[in-house]
C-alpha atoms as a PDB file:
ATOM      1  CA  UNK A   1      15.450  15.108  14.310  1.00  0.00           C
ATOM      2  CA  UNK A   2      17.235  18.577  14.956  1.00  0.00           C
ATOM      3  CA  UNK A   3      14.973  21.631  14.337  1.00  0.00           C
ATOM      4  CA  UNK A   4      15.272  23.962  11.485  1.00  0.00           C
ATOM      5  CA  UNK A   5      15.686  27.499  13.515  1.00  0.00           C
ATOM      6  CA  UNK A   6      16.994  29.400  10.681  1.00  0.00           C
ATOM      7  CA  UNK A   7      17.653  30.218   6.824  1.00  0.00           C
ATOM      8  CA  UNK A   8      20.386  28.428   5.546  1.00  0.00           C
ATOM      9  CA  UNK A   9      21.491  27.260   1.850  1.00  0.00           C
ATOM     10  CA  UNK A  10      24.764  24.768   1.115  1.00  0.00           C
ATOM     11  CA  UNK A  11      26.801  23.421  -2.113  1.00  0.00           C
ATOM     12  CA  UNK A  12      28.993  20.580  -1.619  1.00  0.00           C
ATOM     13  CA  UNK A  13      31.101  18.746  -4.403  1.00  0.00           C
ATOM     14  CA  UNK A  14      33.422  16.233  -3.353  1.00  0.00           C
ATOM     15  CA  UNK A  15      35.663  13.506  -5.443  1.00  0.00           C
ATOM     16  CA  UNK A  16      37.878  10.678  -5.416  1.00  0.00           C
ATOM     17  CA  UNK A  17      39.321   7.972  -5.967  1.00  0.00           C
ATOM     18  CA  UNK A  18      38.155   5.517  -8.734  1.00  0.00           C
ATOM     19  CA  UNK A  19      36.300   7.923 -10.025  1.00  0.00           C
ATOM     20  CA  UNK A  20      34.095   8.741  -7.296  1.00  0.00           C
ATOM     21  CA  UNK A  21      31.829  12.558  -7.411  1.00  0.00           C
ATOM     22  CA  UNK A  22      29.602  13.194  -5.091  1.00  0.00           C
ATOM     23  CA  UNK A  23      27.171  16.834  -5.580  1.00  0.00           C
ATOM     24  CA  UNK A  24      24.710  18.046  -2.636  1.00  0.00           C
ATOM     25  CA  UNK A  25      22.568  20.674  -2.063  1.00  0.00           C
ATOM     26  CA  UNK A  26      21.192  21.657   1.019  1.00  0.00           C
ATOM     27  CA  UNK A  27      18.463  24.686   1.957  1.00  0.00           C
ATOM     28  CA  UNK A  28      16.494  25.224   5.302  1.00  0.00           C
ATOM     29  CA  UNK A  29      14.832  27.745   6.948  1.00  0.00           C
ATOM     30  CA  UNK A  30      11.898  28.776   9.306  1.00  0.00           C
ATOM     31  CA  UNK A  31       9.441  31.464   9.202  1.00  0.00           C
ATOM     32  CA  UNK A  32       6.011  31.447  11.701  1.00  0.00           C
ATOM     33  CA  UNK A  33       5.753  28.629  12.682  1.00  0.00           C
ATOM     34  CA  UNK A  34       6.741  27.150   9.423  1.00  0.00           C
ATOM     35  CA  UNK A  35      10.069  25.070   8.655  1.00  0.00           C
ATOM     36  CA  UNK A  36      11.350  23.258   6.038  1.00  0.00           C
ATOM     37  CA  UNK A  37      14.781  21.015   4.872  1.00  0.00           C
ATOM     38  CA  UNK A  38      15.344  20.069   1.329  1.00  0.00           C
ATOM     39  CA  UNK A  39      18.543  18.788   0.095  1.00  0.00           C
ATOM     40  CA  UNK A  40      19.465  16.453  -2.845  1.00  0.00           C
ATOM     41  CA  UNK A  41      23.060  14.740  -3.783  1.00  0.00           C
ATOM     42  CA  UNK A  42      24.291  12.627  -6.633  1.00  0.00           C
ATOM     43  CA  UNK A  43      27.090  10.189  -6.248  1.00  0.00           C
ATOM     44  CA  UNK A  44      29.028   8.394  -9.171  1.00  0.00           C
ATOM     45  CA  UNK A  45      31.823   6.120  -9.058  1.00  0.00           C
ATOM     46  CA  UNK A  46      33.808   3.727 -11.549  1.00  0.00           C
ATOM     47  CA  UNK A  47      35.637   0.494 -12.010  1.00  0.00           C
ATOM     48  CA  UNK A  48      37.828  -0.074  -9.135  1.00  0.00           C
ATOM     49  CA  UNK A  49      41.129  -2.306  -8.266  1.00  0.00           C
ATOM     50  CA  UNK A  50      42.035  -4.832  -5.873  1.00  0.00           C
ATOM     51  CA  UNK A  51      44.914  -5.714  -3.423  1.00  0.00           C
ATOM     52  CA  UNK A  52      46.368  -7.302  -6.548  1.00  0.00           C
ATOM     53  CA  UNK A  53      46.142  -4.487  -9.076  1.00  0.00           C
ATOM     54  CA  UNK A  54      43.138  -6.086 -10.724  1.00  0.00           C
ATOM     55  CA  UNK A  55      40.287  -3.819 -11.989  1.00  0.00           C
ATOM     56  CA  UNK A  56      37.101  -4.577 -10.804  1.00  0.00           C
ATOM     57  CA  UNK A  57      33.992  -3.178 -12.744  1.00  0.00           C
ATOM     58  CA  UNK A  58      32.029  -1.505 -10.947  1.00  0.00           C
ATOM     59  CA  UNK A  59      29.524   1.640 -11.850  1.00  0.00           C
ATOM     60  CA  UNK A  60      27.302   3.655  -9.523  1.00  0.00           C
ATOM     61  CA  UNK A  61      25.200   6.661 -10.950  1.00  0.00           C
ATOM     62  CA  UNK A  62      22.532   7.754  -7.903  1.00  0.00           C
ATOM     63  CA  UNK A  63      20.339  10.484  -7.048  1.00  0.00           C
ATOM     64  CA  UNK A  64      18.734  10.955  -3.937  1.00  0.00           C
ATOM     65  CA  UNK A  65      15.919  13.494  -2.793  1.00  0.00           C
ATOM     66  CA  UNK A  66      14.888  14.230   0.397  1.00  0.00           C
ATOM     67  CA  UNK A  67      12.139  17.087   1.909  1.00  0.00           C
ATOM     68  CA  UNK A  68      11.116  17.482   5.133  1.00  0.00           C
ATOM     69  CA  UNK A  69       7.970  20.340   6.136  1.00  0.00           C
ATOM     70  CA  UNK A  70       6.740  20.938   9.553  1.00  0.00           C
ATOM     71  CA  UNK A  71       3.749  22.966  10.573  1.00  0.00           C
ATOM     72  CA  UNK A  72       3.164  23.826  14.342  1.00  0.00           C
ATOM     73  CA  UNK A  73      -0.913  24.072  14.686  1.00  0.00           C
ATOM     74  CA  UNK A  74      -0.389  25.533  18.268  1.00  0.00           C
ATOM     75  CA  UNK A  75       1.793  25.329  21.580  1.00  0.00           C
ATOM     76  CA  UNK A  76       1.214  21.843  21.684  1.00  0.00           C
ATOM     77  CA  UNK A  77       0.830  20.082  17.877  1.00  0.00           C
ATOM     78  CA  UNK A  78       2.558  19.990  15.288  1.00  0.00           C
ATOM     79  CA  UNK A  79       2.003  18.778  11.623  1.00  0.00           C
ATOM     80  CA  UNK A  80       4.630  17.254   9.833  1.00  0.00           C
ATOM     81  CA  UNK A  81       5.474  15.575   5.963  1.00  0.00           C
ATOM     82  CA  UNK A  82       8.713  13.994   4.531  1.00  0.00           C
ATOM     83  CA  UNK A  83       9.245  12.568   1.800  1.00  0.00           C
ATOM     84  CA  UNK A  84      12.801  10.557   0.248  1.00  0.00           C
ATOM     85  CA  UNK A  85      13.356   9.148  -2.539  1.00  0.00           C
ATOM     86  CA  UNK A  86      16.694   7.252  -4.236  1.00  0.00           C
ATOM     87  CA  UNK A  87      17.355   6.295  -7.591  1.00  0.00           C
ATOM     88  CA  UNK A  88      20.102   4.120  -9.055  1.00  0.00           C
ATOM     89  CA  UNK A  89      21.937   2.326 -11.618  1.00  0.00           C
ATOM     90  CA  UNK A  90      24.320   0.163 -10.547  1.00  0.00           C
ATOM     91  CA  UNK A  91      26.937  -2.311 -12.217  1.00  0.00           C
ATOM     92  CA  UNK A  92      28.829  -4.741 -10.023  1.00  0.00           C
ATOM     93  CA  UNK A  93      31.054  -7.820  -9.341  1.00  0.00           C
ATOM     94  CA  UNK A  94      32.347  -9.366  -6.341  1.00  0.00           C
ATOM     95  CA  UNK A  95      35.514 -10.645  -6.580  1.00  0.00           C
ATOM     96  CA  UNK A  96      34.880 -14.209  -6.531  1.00  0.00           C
ATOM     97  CA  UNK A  97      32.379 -14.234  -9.297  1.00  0.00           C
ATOM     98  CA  UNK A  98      32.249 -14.191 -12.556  1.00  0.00           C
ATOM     99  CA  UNK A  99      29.266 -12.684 -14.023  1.00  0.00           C
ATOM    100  CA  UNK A 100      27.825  -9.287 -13.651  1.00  0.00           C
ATOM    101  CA  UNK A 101      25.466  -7.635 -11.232  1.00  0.00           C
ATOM    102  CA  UNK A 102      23.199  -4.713 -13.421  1.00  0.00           C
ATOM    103  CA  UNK A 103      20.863  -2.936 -11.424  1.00  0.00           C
ATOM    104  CA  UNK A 104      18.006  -0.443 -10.858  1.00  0.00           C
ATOM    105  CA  UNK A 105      17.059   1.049  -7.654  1.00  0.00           C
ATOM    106  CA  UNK A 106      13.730   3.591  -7.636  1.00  0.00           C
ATOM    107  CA  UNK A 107      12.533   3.500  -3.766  1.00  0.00           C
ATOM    108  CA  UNK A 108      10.622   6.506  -2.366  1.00  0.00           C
ATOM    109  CA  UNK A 109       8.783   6.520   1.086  1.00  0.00           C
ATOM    110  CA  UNK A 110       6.968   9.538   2.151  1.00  0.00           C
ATOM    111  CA  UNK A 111       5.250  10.180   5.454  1.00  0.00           C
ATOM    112  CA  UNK A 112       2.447  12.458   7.298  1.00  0.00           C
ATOM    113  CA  UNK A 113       3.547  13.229  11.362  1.00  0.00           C
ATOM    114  CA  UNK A 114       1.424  14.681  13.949  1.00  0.00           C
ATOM    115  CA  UNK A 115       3.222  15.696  17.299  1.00  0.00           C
ATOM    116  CA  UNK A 116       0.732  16.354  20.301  1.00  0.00           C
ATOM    117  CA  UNK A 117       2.282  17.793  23.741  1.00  0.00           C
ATOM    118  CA  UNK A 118      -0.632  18.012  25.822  1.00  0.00           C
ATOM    119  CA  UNK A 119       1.188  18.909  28.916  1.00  0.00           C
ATOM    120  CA  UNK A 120       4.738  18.602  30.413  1.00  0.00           C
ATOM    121  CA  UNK A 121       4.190  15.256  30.985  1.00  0.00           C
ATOM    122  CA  UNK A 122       1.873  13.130  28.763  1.00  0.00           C
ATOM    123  CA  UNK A 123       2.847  13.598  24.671  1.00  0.00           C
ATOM    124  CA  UNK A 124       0.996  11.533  21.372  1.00  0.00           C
ATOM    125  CA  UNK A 125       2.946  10.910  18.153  1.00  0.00           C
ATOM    126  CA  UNK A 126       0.932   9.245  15.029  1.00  0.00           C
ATOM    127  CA  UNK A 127       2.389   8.558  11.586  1.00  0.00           C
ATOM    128  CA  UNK A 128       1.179   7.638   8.232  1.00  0.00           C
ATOM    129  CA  UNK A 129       3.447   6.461   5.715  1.00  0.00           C
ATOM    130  CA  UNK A 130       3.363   4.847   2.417  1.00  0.00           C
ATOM    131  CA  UNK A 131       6.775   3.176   0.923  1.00  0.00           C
ATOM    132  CA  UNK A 132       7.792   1.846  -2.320  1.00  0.00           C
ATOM    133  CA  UNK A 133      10.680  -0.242  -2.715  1.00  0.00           C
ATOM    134  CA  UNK A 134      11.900  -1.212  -6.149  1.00  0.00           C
ATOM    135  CA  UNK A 135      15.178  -3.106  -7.514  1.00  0.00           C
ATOM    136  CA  UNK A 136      15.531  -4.898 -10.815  1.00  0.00           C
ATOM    137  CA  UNK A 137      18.707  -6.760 -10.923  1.00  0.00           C
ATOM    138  CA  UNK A 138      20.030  -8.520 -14.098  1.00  0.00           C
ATOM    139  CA  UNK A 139      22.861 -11.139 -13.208  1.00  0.00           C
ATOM    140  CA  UNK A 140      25.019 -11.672 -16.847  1.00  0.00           C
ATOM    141  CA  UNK A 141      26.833 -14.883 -16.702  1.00  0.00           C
ATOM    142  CA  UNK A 142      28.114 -18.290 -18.953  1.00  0.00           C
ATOM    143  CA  UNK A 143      26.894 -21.368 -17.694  1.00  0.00           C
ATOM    144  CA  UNK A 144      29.043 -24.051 -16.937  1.00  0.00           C
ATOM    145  CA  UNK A 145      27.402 -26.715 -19.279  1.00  0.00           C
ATOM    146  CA  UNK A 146      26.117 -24.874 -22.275  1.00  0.00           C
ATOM    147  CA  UNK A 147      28.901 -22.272 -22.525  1.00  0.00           C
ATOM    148  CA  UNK A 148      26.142 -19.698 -23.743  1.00  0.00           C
ATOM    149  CA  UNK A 149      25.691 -16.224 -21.985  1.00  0.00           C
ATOM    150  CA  UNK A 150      22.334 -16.159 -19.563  1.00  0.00           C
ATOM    151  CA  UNK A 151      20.267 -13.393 -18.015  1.00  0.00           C
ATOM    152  CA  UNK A 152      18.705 -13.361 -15.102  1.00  0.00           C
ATOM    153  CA  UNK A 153      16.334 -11.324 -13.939  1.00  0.00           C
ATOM    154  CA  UNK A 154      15.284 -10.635  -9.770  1.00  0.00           C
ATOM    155  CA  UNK A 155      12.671  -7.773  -9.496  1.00  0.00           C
ATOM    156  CA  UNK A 156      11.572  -7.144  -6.765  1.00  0.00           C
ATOM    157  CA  UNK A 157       9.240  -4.464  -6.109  1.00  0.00           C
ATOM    158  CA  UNK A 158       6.993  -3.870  -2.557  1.00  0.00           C
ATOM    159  CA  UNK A 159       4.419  -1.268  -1.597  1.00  0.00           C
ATOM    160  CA  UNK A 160       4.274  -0.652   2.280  1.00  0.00           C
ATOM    161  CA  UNK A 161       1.733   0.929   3.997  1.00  0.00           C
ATOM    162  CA  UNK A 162       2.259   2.120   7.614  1.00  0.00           C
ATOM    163  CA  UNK A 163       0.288   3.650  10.446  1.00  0.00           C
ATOM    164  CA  UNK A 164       1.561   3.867  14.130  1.00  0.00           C
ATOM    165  CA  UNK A 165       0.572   6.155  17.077  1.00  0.00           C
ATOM    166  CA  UNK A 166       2.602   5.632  20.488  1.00  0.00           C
ATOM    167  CA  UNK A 167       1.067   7.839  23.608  1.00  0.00           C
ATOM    168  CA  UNK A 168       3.463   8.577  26.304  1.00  0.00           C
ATOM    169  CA  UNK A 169       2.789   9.397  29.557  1.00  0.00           C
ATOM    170  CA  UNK A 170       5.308  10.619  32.560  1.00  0.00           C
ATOM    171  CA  UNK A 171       3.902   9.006  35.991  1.00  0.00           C
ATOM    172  CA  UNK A 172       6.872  10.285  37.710  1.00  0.00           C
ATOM    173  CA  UNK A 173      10.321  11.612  37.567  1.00  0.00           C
ATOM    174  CA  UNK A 174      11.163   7.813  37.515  1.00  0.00           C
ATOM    175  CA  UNK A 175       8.439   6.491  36.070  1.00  0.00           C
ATOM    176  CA  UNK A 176       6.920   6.394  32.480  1.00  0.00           C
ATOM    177  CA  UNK A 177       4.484   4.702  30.400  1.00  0.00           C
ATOM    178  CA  UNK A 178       4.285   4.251  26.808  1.00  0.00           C
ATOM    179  CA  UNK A 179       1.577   2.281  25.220  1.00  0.00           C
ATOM    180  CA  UNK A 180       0.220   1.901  21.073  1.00  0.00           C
ATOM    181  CA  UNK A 181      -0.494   0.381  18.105  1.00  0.00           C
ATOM    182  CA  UNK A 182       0.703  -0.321  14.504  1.00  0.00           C
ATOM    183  CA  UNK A 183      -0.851  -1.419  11.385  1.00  0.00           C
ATOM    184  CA  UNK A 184       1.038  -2.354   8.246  1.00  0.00           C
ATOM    185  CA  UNK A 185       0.357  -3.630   4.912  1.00  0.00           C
ATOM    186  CA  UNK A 186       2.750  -5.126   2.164  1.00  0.00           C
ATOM    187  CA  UNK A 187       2.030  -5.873  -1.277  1.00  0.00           C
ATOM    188  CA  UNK A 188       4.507  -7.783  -2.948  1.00  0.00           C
ATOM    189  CA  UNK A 189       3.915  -6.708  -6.458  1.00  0.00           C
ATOM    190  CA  UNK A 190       6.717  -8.109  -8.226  1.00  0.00           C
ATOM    191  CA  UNK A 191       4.925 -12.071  -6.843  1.00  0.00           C
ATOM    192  CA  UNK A 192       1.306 -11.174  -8.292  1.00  0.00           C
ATOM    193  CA  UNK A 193       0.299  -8.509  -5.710  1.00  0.00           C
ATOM    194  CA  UNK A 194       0.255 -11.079  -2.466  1.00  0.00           C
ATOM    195  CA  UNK A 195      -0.665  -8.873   0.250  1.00  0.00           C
ATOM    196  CA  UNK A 196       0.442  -9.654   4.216  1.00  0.00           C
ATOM    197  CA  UNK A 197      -0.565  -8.156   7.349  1.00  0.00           C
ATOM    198  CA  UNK A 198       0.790  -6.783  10.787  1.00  0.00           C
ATOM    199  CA  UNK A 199      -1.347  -5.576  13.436  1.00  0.00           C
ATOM    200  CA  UNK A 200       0.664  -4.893  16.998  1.00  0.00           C
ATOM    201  CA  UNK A 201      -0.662  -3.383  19.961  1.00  0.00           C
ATOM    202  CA  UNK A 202       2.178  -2.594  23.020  1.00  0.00           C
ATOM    203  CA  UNK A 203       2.740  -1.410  26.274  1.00  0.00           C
ATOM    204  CA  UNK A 204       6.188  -0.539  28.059  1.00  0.00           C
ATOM    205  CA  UNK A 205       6.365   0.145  31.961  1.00  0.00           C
ATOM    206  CA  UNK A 206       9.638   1.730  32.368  1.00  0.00           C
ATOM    207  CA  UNK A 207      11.279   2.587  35.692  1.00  0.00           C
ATOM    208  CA  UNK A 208      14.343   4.357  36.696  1.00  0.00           C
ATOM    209  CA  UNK A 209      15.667   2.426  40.126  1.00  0.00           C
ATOM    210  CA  UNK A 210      18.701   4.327  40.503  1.00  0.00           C
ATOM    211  CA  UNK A 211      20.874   6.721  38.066  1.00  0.00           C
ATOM    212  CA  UNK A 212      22.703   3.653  36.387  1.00  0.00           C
ATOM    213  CA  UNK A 213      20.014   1.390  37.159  1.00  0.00           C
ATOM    214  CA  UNK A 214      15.951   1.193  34.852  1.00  0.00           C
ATOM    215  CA  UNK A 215      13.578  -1.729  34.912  1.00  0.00           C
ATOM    216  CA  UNK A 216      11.279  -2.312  31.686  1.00  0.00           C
ATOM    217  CA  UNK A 217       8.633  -4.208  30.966  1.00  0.00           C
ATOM    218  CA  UNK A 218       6.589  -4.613  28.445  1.00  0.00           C
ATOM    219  CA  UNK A 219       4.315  -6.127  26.062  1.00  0.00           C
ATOM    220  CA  UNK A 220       3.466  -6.288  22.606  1.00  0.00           C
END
């Protein structure tokens, strides 16, 4: 990710076709040490229509948040939290079908960073993050048999939980090293809070032959 090196505020508004608007905001800046990135955008859009001329329903009404802070503790670390979220409601059809797609979207993820240089050649990067992902869809259609309208409901909603730290180490100008571990944990709460685990440990020997030519290995 680019570094925020100075202050800096933006508007943008764009539109078109089908009804489509889109509205950002953007403001940055760094002071001692101290940097920071927030920016936020809705986007809309309508019904639109095929090759054929035929409209297509079709409704999108999202917001979406993101903030990103970053703290350097010294020369050589740095402390670092984002955090995103996007929020929807959404109406579609594909052309093939006949019933209706309604949806809701509320995901957010936010993370904690700590960047460690401890020399020109060996560097440490650990994360912490916690993400939510949420969708409710309602499928509107007539069945076949009965001829009566139906609703169907598919929510899905999963809480992640994330830690990784990956150490890498410079043996050489052609050689390098990179070993960790990560942890995660889902919890499917929309199927009665089922919970399922990942545990990983790796290592990656990587060597540079030639210019055009690396070798890696690894493990995991």
């Amino acid at each position: 990710t680019k570094k925020v090196d100075e202050n800096r505020t933006t508007f943008g508004v764009a539109a078109g076709s089908y009804d489509k608007r889109q509205y950002s905001f953007t403001t940055e800046g760094y002071e001692n040490g101290f940097s920071y990135r927030i920016s936020a955008q809705k986007d809309k859009s309508g019904d639109f229509k095929d090759g054929h001329g035929t409209t297509v329903p079709n409704k999108l009404d999202a917001n979406s948040v993101s903030i990103k802070l970053a703290q350097e503790l010294s020369d050589k670390h740095e402390l670092g939290f984002t955090y995103d979220q996007y929020q929807a409601d959404t109406k579609s059809r594909a052309l093939w079908e006949t019933y209706m797609h309604d949806g809701k979207i509320d995901n957010y993820n936010w993370k904690i960073t700590l960047r460690s240089d401890f020399d020109d050649k060996t560097s440490n990067f650990f994360a912490f993050s916690n993400n939510m992902y949420d969708t409710d869809v309602e499928n509107e259609y007539v069945d076949y048999y009965t001829g009566k309208v139906v609703l169907d409901n598919y929510l899905t909603k999963i809480k992640t939980l994330r830690i990784t730290d990956q150490l890498t180490a410079e043996l050489s100008d052609k050689h390098r090293l990179t070993t960790g571990f990560e942890f995660t944990r889902d919890t499917v709460i929309s199927a009665g809070d089922v919970k399922l685990y990942n545990r990983a440990l790796f290592l990656q020997d990587e060597w540079s032959l030639t210019d055009a030519l690396k070798l890696t290995a690894g493990v995991r």
